[in-house]
Protein backbone atom coordinates (compact mmCIF):
# COMPACT_ATOMS: atom_id res chain seq x y z
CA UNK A 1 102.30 86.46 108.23
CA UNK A 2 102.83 89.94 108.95
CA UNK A 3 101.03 93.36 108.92
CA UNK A 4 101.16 95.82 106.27
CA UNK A 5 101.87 99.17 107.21
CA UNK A 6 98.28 100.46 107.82
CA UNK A 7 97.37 97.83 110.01
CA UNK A 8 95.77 95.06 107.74
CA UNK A 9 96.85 91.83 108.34
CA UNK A 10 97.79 89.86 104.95
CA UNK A 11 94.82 87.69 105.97
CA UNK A 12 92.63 90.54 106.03
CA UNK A 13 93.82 92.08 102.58
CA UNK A 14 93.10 89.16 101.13
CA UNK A 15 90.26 88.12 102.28
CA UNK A 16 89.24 91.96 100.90
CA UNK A 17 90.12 90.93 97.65
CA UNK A 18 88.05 87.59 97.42
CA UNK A 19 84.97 89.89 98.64
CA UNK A 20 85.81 92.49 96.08
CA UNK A 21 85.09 90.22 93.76
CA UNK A 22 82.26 88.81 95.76
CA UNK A 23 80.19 91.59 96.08
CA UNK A 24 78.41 93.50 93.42
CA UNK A 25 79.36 97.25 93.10
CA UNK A 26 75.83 98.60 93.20
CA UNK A 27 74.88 97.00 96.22
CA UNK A 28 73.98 99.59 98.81
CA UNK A 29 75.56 97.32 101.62
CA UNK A 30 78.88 96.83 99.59
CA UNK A 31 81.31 98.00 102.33
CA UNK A 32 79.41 96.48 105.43
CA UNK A 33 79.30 93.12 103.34
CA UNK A 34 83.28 93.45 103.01
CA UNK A 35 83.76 94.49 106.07
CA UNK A 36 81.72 90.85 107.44
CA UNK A 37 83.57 89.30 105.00
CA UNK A 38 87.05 90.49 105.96
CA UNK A 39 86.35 89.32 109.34
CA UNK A 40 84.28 91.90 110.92
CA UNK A 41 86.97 93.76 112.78
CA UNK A 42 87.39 96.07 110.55
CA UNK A 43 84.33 98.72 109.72
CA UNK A 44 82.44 100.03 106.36
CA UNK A 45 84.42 103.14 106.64
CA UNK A 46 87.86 101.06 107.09
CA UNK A 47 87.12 98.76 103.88
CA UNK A 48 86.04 101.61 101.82
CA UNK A 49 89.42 103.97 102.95
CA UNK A 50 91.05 100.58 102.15
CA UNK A 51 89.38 100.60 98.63
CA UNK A 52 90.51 103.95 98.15
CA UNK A 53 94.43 103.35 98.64
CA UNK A 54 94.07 100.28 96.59
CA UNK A 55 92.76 102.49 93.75
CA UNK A 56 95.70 105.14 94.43
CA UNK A 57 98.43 102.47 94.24
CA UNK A 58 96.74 100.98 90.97
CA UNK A 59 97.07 104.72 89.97
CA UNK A 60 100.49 104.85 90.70
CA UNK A 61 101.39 101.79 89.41
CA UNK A 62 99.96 101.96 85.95
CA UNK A 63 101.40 105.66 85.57
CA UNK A 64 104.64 104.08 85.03
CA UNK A 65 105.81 106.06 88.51
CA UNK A 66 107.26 102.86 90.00
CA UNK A 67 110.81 102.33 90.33
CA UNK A 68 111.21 98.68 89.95
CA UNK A 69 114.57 99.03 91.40
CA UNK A 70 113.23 98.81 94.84
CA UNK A 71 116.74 99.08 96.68
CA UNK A 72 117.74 102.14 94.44
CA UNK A 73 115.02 103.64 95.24
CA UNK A 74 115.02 103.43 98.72
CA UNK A 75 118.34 104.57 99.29
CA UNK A 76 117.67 107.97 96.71
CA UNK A 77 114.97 108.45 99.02
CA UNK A 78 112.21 109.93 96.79
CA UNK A 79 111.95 108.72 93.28
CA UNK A 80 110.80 111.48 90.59
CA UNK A 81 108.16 111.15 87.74
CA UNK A 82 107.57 112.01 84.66
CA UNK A 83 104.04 110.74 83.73
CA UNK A 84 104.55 108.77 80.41
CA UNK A 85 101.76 106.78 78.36
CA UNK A 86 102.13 103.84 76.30
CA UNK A 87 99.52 102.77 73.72
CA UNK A 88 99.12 99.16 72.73
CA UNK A 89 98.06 98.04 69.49
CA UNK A 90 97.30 94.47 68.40
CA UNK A 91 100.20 93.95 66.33
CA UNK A 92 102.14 94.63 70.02
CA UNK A 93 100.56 91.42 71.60
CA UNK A 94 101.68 88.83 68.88
């Protein structure tokens, strides 16, 4: 399989996720455990920045900012957004 865009192989991404999951959050070594995990071509700093747009795009995503409509999008060029929230209540999920 491919690369993504900023250079992470889909092998590496998801061998980042598995060692997300691994790997406590308080432990001091958290990113240089990842980064051995992912392979160990990749450093603390890498893992972490990698961490960081993972958190953005979760961001994104859950503000409702996505256009689903992937090919209208792309050929609009930039899709505009109007931040929007949506409350679930338990009567919702039945």
């Amino acid at each position: 399989m491919g690369e993504f865009p900023n250079g992470w192989s889909w092998e590496e991404n998801k061998l980042f996720e598995v060692a997300l999951a691994m790997v406590d959050e308080q432990d001091p070594d958290r990113w240089e455990v990842v980064a051995a995990i992912v392979g160990g071509k990749k450093s603390a700093e890498e893992v972490q920045r990698h961490y960081v747009i993972l958190l953005e795009d979760l961001h994104f995503i859950e503000s409702g900012c996505l256009d689903h409509e992937l090919e209208d999008a792309q050929s609009y060029g930039q899709v505009e957004c109007i931040s929007q929230s949506v409350y679930w209540t338990d009567e919702d999920q039945e």
